[in-house]
PDB file of N, CA and C in Angstrom:
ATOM      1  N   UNK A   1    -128.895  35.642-109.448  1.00  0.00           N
ATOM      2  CA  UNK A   1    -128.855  36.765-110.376  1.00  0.00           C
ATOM      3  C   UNK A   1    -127.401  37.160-110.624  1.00  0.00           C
ATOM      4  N   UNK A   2    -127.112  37.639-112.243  1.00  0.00           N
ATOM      5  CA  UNK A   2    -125.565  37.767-112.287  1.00  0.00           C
ATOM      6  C   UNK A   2    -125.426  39.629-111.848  1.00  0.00           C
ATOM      7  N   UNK A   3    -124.525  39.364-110.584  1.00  0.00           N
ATOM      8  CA  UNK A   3    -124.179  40.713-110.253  1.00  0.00           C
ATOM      9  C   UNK A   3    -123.553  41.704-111.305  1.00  0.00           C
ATOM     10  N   UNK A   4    -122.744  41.002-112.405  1.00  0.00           N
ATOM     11  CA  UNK A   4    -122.901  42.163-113.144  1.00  0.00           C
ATOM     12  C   UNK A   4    -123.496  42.656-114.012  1.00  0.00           C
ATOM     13  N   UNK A   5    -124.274  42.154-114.378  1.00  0.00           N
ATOM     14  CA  UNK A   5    -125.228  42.471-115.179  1.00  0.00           C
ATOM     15  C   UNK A   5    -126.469  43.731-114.385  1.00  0.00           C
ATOM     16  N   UNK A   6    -126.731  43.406-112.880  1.00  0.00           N
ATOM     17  CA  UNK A   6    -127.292  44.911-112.362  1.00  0.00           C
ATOM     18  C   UNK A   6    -126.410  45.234-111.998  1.00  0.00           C
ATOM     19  N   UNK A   7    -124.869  45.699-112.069  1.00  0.00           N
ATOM     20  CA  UNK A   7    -124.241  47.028-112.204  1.00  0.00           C
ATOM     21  C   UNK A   7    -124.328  47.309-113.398  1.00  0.00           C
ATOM     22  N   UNK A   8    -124.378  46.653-114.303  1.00  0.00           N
ATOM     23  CA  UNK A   8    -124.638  47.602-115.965  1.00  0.00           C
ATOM     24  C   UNK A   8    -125.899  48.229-115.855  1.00  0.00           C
ATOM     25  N   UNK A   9    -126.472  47.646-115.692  1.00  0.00           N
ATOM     26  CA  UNK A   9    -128.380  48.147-115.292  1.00  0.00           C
ATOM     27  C   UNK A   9    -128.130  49.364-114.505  1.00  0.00           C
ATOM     28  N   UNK A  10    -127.589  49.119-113.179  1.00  0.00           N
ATOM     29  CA  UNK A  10    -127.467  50.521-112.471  1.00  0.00           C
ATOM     30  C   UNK A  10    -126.750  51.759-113.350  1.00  0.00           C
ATOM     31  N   UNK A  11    -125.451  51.199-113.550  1.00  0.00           N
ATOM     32  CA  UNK A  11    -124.693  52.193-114.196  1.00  0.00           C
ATOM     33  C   UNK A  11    -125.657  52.670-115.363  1.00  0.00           C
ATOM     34  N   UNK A  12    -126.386  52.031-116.022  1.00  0.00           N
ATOM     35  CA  UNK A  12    -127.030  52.541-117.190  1.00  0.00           C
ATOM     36  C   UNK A  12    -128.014  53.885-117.081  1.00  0.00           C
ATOM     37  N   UNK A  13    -128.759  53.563-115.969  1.00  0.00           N
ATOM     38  CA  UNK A  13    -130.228  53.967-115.007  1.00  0.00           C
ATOM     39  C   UNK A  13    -129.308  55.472-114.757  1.00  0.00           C
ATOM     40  N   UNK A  14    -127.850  55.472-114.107  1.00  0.00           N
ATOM     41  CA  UNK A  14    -127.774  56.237-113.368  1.00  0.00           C
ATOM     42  C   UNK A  14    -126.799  57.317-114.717  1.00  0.00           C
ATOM     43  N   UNK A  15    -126.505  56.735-115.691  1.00  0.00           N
ATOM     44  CA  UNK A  15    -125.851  57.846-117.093  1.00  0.00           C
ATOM     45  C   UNK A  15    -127.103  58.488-117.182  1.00  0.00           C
ATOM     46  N   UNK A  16    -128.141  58.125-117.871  1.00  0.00           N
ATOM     47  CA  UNK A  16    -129.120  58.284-118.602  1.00  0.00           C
ATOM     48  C   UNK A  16    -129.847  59.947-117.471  1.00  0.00           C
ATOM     49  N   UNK A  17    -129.668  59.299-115.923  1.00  0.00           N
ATOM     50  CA  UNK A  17    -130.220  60.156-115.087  1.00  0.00           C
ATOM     51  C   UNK A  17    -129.105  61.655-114.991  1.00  0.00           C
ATOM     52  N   UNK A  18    -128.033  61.495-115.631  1.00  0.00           N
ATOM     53  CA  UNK A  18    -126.811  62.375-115.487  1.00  0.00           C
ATOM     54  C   UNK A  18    -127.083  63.054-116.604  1.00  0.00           C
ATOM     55  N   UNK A  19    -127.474  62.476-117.799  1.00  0.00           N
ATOM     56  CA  UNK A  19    -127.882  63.145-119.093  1.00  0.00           C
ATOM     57  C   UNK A  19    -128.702  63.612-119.171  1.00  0.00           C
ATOM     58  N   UNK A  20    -129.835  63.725-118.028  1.00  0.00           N
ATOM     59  CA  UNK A  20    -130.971  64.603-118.053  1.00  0.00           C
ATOM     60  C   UNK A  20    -131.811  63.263-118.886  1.00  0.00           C
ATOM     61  N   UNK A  21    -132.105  62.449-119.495  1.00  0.00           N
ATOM     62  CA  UNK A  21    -133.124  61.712-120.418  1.00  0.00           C
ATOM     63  C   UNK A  21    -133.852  60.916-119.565  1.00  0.00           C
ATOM     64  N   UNK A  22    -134.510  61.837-118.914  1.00  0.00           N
ATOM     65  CA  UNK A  22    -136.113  61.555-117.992  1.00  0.00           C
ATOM     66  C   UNK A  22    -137.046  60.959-118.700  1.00  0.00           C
ATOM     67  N   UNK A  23    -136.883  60.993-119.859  1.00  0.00           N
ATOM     68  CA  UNK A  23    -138.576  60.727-120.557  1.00  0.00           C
ATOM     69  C   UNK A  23    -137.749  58.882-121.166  1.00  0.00           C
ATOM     70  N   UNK A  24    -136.520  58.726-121.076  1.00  0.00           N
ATOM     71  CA  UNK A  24    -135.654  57.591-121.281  1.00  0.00           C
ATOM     72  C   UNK A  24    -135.684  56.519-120.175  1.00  0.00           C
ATOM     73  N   UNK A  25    -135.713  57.368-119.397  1.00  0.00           N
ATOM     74  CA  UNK A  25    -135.173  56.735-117.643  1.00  0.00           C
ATOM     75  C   UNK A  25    -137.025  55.912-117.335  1.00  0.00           C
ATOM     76  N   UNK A  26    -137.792  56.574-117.769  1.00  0.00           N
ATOM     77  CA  UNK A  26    -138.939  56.152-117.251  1.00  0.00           C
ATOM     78  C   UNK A  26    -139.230  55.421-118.226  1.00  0.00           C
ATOM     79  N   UNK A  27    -139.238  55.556-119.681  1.00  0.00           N
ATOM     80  CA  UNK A  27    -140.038  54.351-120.942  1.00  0.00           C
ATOM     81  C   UNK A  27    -139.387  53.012-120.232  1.00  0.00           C
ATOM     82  N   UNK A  28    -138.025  53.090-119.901  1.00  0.00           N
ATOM     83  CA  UNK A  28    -137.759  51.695-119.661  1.00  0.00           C
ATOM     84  C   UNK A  28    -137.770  51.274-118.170  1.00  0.00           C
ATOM     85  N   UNK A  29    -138.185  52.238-117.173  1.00  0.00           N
ATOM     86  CA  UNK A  29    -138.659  51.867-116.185  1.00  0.00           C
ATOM     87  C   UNK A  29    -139.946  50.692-116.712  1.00  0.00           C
ATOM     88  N   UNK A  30    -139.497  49.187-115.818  1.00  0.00           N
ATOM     89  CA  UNK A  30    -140.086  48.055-115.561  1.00  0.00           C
ATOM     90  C   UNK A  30    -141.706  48.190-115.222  1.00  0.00           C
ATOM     91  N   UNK A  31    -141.634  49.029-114.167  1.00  0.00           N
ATOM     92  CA  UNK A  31    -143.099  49.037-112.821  1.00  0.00           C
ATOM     93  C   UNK A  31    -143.744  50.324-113.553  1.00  0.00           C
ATOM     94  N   UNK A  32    -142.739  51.257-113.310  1.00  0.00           N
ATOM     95  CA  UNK A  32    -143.315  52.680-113.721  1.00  0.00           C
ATOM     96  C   UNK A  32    -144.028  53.033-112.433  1.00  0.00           C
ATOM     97  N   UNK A  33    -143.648  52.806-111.001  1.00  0.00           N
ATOM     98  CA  UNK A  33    -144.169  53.079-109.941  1.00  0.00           C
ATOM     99  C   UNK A  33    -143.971  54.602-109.533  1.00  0.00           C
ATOM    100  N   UNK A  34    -142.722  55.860-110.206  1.00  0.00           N
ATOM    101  CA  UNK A  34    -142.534  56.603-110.015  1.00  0.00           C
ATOM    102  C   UNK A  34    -143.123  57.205-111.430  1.00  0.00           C
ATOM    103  N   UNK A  35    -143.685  58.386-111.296  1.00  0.00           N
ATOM    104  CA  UNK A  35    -144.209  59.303-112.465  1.00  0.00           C
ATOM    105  C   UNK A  35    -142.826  59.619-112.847  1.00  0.00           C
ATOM    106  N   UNK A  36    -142.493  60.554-114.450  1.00  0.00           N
ATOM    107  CA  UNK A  36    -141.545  60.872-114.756  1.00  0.00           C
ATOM    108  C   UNK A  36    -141.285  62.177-114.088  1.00  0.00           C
ATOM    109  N   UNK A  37    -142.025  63.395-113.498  1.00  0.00           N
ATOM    110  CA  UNK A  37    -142.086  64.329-113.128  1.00  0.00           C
ATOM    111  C   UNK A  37    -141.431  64.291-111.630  1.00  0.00           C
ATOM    112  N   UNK A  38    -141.809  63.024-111.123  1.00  0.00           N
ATOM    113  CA  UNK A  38    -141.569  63.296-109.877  1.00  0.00           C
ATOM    114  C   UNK A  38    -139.944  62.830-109.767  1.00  0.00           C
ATOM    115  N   UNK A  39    -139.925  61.997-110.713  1.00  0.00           N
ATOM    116  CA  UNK A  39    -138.229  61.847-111.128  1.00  0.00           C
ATOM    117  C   UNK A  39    -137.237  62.764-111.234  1.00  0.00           C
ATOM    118  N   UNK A  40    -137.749  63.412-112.239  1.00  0.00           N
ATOM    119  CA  UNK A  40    -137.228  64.447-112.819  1.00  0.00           C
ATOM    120  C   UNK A  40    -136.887  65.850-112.014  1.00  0.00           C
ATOM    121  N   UNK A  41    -137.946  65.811-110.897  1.00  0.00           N
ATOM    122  CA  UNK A  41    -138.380  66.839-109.859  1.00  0.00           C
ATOM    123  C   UNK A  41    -137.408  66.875-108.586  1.00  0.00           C
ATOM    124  N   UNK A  42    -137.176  65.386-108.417  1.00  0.00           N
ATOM    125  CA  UNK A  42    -136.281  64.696-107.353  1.00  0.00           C
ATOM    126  C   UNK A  42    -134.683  65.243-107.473  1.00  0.00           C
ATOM    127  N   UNK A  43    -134.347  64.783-108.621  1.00  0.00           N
ATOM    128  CA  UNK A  43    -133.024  65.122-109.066  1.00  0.00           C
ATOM    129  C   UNK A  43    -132.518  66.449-109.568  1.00  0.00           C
ATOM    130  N   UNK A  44    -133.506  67.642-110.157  1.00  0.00           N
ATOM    131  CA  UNK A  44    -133.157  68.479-110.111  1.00  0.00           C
ATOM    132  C   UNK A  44    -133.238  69.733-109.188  1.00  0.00           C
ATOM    133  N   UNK A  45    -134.364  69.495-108.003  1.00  0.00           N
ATOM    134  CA  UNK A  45    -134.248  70.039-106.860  1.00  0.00           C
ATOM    135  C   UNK A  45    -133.460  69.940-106.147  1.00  0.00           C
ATOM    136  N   UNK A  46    -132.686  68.835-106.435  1.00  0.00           N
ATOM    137  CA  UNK A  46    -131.321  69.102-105.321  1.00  0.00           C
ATOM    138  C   UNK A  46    -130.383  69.539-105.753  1.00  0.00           C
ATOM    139  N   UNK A  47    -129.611  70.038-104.543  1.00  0.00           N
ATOM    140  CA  UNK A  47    -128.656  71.364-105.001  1.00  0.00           C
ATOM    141  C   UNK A  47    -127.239  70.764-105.683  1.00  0.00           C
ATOM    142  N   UNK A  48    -127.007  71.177-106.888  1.00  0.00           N
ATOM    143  CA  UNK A  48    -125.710  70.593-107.589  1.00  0.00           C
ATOM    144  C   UNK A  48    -125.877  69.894-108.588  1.00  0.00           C
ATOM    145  N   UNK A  49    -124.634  69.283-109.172  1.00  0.00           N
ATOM    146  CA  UNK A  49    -125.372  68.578-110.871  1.00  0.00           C
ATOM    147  C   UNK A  49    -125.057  67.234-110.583  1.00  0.00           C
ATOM    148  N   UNK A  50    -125.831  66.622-110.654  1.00  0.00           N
ATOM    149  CA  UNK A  50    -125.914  65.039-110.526  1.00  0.00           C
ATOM    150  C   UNK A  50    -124.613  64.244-111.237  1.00  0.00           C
ATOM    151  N   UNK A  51    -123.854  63.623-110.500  1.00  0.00           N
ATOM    152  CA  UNK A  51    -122.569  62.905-111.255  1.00  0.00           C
ATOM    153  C   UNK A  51    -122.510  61.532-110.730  1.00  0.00           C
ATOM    154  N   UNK A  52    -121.551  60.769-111.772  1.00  0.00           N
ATOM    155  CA  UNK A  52    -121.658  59.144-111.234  1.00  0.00           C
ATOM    156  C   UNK A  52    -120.316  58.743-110.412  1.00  0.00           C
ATOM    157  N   UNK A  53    -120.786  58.370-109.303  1.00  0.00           N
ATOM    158  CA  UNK A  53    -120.235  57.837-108.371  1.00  0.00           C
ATOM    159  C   UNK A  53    -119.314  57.014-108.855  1.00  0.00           C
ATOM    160  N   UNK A  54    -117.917  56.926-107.973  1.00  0.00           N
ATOM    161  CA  UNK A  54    -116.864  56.471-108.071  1.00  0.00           C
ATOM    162  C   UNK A  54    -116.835  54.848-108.615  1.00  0.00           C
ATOM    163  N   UNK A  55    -115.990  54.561-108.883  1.00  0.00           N
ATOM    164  CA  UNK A  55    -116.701  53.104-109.977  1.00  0.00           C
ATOM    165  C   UNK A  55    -116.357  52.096-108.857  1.00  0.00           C
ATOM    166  N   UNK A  56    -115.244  52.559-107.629  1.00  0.00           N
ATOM    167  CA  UNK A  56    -115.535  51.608-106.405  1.00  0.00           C
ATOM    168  C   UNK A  56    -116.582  51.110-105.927  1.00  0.00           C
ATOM    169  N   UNK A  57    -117.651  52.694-105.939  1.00  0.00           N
ATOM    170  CA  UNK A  57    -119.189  52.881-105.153  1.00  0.00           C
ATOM    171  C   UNK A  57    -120.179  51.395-106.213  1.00  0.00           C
ATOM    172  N   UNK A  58    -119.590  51.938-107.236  1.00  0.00           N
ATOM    173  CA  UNK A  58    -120.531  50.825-108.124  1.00  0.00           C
ATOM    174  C   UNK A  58    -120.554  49.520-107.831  1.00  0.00           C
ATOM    175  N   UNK A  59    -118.924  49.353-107.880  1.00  0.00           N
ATOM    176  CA  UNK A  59    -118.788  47.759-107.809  1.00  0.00           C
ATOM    177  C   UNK A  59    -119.371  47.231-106.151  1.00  0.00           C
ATOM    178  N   UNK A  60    -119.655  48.398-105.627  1.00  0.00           N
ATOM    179  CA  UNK A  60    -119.866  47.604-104.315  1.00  0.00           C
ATOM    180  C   UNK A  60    -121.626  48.300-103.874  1.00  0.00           C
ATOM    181  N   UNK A  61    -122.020  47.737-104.715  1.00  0.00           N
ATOM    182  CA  UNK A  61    -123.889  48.496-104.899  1.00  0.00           C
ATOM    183  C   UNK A  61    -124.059  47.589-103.206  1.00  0.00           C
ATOM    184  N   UNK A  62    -125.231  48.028-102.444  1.00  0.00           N
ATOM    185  CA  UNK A  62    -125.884  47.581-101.551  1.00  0.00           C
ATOM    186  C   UNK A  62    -127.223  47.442-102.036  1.00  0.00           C
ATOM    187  N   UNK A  63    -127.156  45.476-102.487  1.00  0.00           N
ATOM    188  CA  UNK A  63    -128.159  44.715-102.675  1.00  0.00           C
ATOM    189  C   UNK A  63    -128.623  44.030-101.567  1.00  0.00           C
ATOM    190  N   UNK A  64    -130.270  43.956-101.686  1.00  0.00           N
ATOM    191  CA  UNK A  64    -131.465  43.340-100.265  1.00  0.00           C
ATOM    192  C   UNK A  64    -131.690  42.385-101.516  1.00  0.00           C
ATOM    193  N   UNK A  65    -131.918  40.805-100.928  1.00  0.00           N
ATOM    194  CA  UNK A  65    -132.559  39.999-101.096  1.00  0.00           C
ATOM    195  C   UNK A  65    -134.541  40.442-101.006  1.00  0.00           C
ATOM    196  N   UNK A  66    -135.332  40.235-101.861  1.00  0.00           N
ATOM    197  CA  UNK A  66    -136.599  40.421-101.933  1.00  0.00           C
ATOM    198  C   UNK A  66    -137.072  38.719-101.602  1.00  0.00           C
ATOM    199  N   UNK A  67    -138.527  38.843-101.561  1.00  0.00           N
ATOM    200  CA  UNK A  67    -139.087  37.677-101.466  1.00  0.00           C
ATOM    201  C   UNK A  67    -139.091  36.439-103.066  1.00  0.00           C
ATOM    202  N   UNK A  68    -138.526  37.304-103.743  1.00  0.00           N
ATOM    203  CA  UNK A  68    -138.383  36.738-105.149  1.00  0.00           C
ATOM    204  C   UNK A  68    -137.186  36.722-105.496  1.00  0.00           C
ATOM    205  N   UNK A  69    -136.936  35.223-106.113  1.00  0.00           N
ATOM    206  CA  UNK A  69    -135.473  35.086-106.678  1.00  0.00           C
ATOM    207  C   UNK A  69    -135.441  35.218-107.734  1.00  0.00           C
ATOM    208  N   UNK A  70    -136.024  36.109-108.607  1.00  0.00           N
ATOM    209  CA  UNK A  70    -135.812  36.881-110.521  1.00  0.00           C
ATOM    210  C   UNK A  70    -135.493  38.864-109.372  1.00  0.00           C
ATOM    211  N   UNK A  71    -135.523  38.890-108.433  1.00  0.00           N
ATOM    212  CA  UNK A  71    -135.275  40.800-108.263  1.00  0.00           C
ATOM    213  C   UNK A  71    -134.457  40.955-106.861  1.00  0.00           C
ATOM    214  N   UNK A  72    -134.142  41.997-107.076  1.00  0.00           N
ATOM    215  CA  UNK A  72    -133.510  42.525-106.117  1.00  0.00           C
ATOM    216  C   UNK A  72    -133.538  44.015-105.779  1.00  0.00           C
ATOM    217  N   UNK A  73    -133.365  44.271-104.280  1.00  0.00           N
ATOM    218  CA  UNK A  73    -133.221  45.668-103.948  1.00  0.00           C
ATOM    219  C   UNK A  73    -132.227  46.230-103.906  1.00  0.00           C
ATOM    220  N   UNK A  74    -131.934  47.600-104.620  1.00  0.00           N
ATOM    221  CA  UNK A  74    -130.767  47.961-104.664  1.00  0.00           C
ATOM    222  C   UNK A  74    -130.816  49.978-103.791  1.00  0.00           C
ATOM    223  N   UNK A  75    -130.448  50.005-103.389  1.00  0.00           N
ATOM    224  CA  UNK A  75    -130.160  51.241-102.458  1.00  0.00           C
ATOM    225  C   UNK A  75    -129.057  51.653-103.221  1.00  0.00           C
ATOM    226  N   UNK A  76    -128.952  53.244-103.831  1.00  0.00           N
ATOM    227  CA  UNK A  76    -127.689  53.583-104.559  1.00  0.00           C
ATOM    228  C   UNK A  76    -127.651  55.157-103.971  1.00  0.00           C
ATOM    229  N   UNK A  77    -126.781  55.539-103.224  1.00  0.00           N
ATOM    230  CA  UNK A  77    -126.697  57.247-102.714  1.00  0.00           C
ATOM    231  C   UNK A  77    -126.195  57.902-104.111  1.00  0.00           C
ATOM    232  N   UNK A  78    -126.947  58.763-104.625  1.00  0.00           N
ATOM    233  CA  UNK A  78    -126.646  59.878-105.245  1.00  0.00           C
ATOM    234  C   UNK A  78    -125.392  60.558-105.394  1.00  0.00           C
ATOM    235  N   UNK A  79    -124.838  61.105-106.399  1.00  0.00           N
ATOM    236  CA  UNK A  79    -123.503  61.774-105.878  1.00  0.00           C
ATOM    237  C   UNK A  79    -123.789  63.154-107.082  1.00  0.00           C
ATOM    238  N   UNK A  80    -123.861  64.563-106.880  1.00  0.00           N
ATOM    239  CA  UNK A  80    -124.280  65.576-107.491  1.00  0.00           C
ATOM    240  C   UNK A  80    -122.093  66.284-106.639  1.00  0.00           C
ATOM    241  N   UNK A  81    -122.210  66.849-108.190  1.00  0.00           N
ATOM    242  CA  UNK A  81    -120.662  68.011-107.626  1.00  0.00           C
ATOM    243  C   UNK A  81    -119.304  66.612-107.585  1.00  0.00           C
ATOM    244  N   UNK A  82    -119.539  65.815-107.641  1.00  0.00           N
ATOM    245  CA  UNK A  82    -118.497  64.496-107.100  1.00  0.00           C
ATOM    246  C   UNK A  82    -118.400  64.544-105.883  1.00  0.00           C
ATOM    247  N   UNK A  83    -119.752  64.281-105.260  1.00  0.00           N
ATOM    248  CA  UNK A  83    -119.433  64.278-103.836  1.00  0.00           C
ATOM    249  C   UNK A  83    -120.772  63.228-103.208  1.00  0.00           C
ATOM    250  N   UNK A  84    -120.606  62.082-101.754  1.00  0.00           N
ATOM    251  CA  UNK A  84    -121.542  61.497-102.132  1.00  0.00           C
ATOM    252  C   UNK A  84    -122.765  62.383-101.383  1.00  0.00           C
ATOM    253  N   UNK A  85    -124.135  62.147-101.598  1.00  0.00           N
ATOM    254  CA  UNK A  85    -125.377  63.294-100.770  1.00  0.00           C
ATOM    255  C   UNK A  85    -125.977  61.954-100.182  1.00  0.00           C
ATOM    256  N   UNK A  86    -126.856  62.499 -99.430  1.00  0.00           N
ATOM    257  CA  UNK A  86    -127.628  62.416 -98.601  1.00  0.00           C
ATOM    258  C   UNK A  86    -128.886  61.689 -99.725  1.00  0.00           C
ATOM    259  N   UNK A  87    -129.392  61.896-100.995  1.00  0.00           N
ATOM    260  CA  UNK A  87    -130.047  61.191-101.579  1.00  0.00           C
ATOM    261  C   UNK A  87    -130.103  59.842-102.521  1.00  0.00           C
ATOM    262  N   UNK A  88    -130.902  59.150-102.439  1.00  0.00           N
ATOM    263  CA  UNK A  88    -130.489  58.045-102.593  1.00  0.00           C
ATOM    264  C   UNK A  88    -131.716  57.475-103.296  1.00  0.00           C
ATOM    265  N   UNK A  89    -131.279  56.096-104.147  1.00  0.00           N
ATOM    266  CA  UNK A  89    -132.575  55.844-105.788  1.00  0.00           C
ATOM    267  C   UNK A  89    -132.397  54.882-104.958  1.00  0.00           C
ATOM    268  N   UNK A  90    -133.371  54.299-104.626  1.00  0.00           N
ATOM    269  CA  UNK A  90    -133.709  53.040-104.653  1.00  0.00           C
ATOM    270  C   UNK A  90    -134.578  52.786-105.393  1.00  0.00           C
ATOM    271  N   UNK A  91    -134.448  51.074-105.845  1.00  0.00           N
ATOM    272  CA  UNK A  91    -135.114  50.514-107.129  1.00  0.00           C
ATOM    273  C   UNK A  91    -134.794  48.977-107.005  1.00  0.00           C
ATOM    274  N   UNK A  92    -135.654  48.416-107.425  1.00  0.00           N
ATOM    275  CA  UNK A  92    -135.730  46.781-107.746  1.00  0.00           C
ATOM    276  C   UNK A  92    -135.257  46.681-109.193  1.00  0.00           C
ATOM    277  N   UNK A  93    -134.300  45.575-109.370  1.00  0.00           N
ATOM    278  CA  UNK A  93    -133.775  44.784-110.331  1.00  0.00           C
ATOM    279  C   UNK A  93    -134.351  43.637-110.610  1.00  0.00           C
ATOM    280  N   UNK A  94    -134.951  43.285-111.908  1.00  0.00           N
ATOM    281  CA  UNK A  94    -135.772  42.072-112.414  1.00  0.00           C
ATOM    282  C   UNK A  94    -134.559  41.505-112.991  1.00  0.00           C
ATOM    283  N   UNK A  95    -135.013  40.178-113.031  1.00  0.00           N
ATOM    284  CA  UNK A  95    -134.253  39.324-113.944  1.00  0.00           C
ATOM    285  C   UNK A  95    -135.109  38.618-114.779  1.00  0.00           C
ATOM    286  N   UNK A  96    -135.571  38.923-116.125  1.00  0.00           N
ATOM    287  CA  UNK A  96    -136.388  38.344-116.826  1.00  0.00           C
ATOM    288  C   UNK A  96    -136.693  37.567-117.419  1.00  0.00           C
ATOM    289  N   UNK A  97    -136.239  35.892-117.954  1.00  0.00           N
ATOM    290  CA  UNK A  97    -136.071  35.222-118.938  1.00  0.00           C
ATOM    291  C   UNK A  97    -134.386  35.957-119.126  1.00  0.00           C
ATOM    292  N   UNK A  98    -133.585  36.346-118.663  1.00  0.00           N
ATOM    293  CA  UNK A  98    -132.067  36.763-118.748  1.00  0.00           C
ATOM    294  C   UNK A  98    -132.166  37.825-119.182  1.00  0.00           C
ATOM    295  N   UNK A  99    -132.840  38.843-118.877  1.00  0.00           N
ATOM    296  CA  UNK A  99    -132.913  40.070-119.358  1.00  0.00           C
ATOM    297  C   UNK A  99    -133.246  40.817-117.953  1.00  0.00           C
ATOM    298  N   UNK A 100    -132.539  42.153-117.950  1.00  0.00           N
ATOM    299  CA  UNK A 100    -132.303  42.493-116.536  1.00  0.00           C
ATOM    300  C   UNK A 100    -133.088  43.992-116.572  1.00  0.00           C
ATOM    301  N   UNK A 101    -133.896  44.705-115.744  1.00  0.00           N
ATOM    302  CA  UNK A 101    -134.757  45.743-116.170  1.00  0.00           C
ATOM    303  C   UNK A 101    -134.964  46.444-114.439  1.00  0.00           C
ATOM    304  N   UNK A 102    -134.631  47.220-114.310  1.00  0.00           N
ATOM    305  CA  UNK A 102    -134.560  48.333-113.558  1.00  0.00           C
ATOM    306  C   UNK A 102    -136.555  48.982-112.982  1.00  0.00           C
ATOM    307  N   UNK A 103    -136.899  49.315-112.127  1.00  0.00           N
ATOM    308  CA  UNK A 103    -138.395  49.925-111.539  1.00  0.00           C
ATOM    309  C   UNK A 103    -137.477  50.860-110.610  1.00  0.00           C
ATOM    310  N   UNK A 104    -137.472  52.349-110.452  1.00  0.00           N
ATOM    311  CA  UNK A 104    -137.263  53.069-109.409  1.00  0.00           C
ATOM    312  C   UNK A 104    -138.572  52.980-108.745  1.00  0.00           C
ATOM    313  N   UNK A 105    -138.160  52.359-107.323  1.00  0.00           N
ATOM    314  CA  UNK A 105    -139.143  52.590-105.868  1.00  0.00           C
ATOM    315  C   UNK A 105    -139.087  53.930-105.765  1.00  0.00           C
ATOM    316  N   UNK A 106    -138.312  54.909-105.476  1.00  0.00           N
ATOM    317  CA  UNK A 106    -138.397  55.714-104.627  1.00  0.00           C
ATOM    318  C   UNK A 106    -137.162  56.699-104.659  1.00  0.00           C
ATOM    319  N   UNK A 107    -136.981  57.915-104.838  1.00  0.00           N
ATOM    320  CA  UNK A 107    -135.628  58.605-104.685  1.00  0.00           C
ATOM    321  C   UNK A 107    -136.256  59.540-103.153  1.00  0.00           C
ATOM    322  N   UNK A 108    -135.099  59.598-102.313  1.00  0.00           N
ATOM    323  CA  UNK A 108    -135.479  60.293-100.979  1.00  0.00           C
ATOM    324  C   UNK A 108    -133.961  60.320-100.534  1.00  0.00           C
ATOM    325  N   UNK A 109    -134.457  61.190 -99.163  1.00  0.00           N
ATOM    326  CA  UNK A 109    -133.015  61.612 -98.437  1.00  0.00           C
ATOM    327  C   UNK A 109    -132.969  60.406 -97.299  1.00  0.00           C
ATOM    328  N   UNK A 110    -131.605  59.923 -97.274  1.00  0.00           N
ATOM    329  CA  UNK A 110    -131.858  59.313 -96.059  1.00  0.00           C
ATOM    330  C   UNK A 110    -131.002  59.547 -95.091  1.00  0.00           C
TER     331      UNK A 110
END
């Protein structure tokens, strides 16, 4: 899979989530395993305004190998105020026929 192509994916996932466009973030959610509410619910319950992480943090995403070689797991900590938190998106990266598409697993504290 070309690594940069899911940092554009991430970086994309994670503007869109800075801009508030929840009802954006989920149409092109892949799986659609997370409701948009609970998305939406995740990120604005926590305390501070959601901002994008340092473009170091980006270039150095923490990707898991899955049992499939078209996806990948990506673990990304949150950063609200410019600071990094305690919450964190994880989500699988498809690789489709060369087309690259984002599913949030799960946003939680870890």
């Amino acid at each position: 899979m070309n690594i940069e192509m899911i940092k554009k994916v991430i970086r994309e996932l994670l503007e869109s989530l800075i801009e508030g466009h929840f009802e954006q973030v989920f149409k092109k959610d892949f799986v659609k395993k997370i409701s948009i509410e609970d998305i939406k619910d995740e990120i604005l319950a926590y305390p501070g305004v959601l901002t994008l992480p340092p473009i170091e943090k980006l270039n150095n995403l923490d990707l898991y190998d899955t049992n499939f070689e078209n996806q990948l797991w990506v673990d990304i900590p949150l950063w609200f105020n410019n600071e990094e938190s305690d919450l964190t998106l994880s989500c699988l990266v498809y690789n489709i026929d060369n087309e690259y598409h984002y599913s949030i697993e799960d946003i939680h504290v870890l």
